[in-house]
N, C-alpha and C. Protein backbone atom coordinates (compact mmCIF):
# COMPACT_ATOMS: atom_id res chain seq x y z
N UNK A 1 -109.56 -98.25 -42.79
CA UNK A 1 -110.60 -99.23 -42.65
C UNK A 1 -110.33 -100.06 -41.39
N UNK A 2 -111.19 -100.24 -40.57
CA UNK A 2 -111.24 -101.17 -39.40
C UNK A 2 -111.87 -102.16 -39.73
N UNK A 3 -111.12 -103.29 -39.26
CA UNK A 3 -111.53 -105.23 -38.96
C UNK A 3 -111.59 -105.39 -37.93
N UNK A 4 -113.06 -106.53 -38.53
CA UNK A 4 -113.37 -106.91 -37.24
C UNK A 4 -113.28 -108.19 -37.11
N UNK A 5 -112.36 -108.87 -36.05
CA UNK A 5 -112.02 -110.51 -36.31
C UNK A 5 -112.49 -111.37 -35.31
N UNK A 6 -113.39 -110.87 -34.48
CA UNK A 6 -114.23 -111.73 -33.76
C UNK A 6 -115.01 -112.90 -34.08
N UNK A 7 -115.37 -112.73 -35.10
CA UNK A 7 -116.44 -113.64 -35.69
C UNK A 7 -115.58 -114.79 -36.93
N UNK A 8 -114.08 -114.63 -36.74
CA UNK A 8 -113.42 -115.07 -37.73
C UNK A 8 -113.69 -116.79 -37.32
N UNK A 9 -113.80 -117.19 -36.30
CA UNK A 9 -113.80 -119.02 -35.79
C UNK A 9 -114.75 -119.41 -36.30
N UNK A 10 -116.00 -118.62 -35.77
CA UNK A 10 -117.17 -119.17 -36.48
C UNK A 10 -117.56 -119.18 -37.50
N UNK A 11 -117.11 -118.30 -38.73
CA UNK A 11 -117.45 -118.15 -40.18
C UNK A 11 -116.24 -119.38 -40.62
N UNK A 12 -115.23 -119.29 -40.05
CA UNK A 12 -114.34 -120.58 -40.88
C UNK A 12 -114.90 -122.25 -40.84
N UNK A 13 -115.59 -122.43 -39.50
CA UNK A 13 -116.39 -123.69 -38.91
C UNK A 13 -117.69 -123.52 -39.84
N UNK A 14 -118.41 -122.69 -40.08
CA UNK A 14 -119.42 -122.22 -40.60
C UNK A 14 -119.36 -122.64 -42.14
N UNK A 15 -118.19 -122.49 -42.63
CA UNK A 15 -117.85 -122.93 -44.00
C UNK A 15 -117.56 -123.66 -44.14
N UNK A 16 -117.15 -124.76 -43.42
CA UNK A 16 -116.55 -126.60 -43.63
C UNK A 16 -117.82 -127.17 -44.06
N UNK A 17 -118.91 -126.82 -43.60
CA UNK A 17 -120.43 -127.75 -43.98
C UNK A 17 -120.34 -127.45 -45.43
N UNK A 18 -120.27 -127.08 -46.56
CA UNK A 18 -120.04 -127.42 -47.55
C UNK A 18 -118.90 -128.48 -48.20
N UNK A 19 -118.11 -128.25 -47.63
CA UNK A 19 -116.68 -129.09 -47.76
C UNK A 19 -117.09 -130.71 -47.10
N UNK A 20 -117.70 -130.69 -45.96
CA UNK A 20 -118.23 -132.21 -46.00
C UNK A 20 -119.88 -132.76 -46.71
N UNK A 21 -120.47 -131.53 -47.00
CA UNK A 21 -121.82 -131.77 -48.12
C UNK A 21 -120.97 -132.70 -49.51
N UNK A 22 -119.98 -131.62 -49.74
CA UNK A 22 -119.23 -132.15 -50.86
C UNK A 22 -118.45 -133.69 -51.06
N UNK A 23 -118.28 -134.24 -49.55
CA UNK A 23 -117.66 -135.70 -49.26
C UNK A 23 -118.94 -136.57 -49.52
N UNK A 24 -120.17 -136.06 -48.68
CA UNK A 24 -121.34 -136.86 -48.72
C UNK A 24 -121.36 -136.99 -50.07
N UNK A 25 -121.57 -136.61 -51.16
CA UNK A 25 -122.02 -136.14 -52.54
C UNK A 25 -121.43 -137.58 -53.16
N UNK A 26 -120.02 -137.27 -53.02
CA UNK A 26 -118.87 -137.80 -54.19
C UNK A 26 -119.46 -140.07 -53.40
N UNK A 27 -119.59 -139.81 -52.12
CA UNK A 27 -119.64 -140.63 -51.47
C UNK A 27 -121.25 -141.13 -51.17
N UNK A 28 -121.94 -141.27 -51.88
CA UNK A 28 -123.63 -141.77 -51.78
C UNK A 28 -124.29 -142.64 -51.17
N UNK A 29 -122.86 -143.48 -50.51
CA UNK A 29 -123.44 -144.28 -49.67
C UNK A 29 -122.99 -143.88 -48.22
N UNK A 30 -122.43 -143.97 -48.26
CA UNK A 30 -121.96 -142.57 -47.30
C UNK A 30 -123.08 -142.24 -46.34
N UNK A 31 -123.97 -141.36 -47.22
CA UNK A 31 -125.27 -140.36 -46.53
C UNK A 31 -126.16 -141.25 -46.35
N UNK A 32 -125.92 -142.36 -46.92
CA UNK A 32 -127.89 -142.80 -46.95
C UNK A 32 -127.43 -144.15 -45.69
N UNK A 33 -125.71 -144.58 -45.20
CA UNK A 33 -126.02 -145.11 -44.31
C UNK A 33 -125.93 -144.60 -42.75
N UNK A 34 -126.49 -146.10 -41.78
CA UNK A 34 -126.71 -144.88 -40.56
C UNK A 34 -125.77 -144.27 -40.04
N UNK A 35 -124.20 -144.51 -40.47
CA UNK A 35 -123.49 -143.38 -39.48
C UNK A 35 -123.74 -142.00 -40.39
N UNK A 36 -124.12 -142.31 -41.39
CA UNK A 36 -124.50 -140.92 -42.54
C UNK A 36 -125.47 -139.74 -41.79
N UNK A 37 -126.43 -140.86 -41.35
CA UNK A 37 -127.49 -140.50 -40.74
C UNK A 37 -127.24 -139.53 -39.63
N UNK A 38 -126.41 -140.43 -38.49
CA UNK A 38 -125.76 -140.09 -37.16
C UNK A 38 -124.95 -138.59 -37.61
N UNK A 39 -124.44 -138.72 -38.51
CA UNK A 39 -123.46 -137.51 -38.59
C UNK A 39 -124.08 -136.38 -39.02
N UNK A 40 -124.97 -136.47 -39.79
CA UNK A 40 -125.91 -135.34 -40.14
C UNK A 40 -126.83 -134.98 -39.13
N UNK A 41 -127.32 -135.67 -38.31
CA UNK A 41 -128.27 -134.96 -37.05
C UNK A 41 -127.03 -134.73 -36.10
N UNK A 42 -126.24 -135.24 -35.75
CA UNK A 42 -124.78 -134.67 -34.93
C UNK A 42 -124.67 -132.90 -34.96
N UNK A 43 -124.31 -133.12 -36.43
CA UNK A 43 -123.10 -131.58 -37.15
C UNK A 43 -124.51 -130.80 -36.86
N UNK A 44 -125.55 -131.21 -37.64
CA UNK A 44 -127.02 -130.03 -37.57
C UNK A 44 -127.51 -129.57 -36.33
N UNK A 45 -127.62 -130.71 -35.24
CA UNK A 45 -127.89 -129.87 -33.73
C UNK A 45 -126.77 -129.25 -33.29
N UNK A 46 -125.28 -129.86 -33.74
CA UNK A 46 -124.20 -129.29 -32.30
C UNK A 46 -123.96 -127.73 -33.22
N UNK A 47 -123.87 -127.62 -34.24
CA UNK A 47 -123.02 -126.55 -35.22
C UNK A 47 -123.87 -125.52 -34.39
N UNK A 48 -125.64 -125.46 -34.84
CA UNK A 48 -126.07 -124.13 -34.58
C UNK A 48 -125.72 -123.66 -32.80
N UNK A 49 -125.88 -124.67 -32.36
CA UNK A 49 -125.78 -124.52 -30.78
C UNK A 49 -124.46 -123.83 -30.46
N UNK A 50 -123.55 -124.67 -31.10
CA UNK A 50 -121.88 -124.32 -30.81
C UNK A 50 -121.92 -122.41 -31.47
N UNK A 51 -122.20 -122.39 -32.74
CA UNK A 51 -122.30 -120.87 -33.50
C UNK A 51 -123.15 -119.93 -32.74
N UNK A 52 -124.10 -119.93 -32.41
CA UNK A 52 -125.11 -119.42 -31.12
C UNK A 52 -124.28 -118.47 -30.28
N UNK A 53 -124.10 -119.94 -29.27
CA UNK A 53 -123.65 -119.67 -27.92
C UNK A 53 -121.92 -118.92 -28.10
N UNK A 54 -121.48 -118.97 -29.46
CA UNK A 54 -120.20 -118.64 -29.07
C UNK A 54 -120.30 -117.41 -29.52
N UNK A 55 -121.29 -116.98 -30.50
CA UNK A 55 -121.19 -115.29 -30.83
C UNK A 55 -121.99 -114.40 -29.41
N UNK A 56 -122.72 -115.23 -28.92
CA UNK A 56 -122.88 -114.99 -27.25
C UNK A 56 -121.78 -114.59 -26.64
N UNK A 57 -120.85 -115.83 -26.27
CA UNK A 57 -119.40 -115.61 -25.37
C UNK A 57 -118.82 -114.45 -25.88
N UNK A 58 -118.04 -114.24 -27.12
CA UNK A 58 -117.82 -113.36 -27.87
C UNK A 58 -118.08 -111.96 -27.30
N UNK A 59 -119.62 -111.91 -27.10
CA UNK A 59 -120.07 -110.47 -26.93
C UNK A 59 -120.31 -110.44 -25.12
N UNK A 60 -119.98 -111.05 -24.84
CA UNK A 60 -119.74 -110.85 -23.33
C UNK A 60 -120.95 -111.61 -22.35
N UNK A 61 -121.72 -112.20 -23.11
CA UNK A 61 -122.44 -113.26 -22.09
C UNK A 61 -121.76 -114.76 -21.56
N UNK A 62 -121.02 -114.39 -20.51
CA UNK A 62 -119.82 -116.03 -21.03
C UNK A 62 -121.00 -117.13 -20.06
N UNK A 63 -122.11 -116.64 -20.12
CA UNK A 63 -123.00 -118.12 -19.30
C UNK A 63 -122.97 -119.31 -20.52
N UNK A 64 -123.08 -118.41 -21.83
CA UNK A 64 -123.01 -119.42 -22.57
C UNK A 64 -122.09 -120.28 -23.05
N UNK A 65 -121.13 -120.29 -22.43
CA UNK A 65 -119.50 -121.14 -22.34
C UNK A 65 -119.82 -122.74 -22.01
N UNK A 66 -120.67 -123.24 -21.46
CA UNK A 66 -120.93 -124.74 -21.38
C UNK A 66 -121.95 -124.97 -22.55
N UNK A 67 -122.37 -124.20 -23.50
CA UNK A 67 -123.12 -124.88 -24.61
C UNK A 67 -122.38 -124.59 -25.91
N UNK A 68 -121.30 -123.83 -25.86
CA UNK A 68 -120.55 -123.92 -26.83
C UNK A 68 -119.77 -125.30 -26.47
N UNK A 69 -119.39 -125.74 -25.21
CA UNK A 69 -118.43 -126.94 -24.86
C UNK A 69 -119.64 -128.08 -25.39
N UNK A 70 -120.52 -127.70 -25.23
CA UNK A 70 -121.73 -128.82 -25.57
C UNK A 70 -122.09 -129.22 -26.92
N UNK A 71 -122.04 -128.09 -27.59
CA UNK A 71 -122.51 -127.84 -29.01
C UNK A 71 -121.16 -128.28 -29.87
N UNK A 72 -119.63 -128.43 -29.07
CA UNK A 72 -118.54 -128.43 -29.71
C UNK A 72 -118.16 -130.36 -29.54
N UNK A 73 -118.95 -130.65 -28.47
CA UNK A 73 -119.01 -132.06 -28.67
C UNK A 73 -119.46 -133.19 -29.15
N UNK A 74 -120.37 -132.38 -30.09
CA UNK A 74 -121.39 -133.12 -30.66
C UNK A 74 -120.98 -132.88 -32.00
N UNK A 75 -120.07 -131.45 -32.37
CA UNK A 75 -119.80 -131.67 -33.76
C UNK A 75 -118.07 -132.49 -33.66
N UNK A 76 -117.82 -132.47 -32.48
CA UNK A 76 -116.56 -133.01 -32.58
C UNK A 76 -116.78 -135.04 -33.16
N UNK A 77 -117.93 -135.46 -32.29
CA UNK A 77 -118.73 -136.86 -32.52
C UNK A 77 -118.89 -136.77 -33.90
N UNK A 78 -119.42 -135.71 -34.21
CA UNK A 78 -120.12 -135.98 -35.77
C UNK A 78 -118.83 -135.69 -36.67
N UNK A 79 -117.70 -135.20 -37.04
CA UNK A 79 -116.35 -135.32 -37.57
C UNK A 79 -116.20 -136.81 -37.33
N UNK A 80 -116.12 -137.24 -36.17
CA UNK A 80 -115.23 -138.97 -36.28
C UNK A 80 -116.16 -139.57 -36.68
N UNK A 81 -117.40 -139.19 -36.62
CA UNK A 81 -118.25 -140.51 -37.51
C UNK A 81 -118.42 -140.35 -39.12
N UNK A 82 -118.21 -139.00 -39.52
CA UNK A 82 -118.01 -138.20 -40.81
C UNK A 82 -116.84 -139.72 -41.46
N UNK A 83 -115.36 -139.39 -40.12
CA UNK A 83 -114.09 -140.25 -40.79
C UNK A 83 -114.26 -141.37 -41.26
N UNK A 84 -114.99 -142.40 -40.13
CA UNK A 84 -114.88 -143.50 -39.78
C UNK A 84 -116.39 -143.93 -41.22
N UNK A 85 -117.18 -143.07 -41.29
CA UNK A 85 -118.04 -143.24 -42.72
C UNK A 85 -117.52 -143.16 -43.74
N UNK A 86 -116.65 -142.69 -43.88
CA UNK A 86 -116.00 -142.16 -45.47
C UNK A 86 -114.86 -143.11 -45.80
N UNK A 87 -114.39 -143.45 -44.38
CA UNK A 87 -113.13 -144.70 -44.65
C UNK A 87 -113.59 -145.52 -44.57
N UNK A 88 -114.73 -146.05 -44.28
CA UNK A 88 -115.47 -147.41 -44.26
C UNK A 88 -115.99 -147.54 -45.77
N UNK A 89 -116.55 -146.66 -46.52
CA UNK A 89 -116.83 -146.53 -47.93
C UNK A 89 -115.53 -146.44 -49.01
N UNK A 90 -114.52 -145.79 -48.18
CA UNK A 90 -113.00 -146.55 -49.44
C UNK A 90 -113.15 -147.16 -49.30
N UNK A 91 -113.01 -148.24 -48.43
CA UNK A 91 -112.35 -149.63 -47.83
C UNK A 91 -113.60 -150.47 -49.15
N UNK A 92 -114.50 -150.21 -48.28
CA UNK A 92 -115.65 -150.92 -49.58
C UNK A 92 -115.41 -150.94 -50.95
N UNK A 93 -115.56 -149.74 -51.62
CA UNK A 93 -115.31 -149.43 -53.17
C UNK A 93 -113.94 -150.24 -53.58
N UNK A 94 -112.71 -150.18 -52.83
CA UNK A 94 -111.47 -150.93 -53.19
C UNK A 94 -111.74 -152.40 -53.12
N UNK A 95 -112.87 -152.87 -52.46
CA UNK A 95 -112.85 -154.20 -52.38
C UNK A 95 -113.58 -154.63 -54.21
C-alpha cells in the first residue's frame, strides 16, 4: 500500500476548527463577544485561503506561496484573539 503525506498539514490544521468550536461552546460568552466575533471572521477567511493556496503550493503552483503567508496570518491573529478571549472569560468566571 502507498501513502500519501502531502496533504498531512492541512488535514491536521483542518481539524483544530472543531477543537476551538468546542472552546467557543463550553465558553458562551466567549462567541457572542467581539473578540468572539473577530476570531471567527479571522479563522473563516484566513483557514480557507491558507488550505487553498497551500494544496496549490503542494502541487507545484508555488505563485500561491504569498497567500498561504497571507491566509496563515490571519489565522495566526485569530489563535491570539481565540487566547486572549478565553483567558479573559476565566479571569471573569473566577471573579
Amino acid at each position: 500500500m502507498i501513502y500519501f503525506f502531502k496533504q498531512t498539514n492541512p488535514h491536521f490544521f483542518h481539524n483544530m476548527i472543531p477543537l476551538i468550536n468546542y472552546w467557543s461552546y463550553i465558553f458562551k460568552e466567549a462567541g457572542a463577544s467581539k473578540l468572539g466575533k473577530w476570531h471567527f471572521w479571522l479563522l473563516n477567511i484566513g483557514l480557507p485561503i491558507t488550505m487553498i493556496a497551500l494544496a496549490l503550493e503542494i502541487y507545484g503552483y508555488h505563485a500561491a506561496i504569498p497567500f498561504v503567508a497571507g491566509g496563515s496570518i490571519l489565522v495566526v491573529l485569530a489563535i491570539i484573539i481565540f487566547a486572549i478571549n478565553i483567558f479573559t472569560q476565566i479571569k471573569e468566571s473566577l471573579k
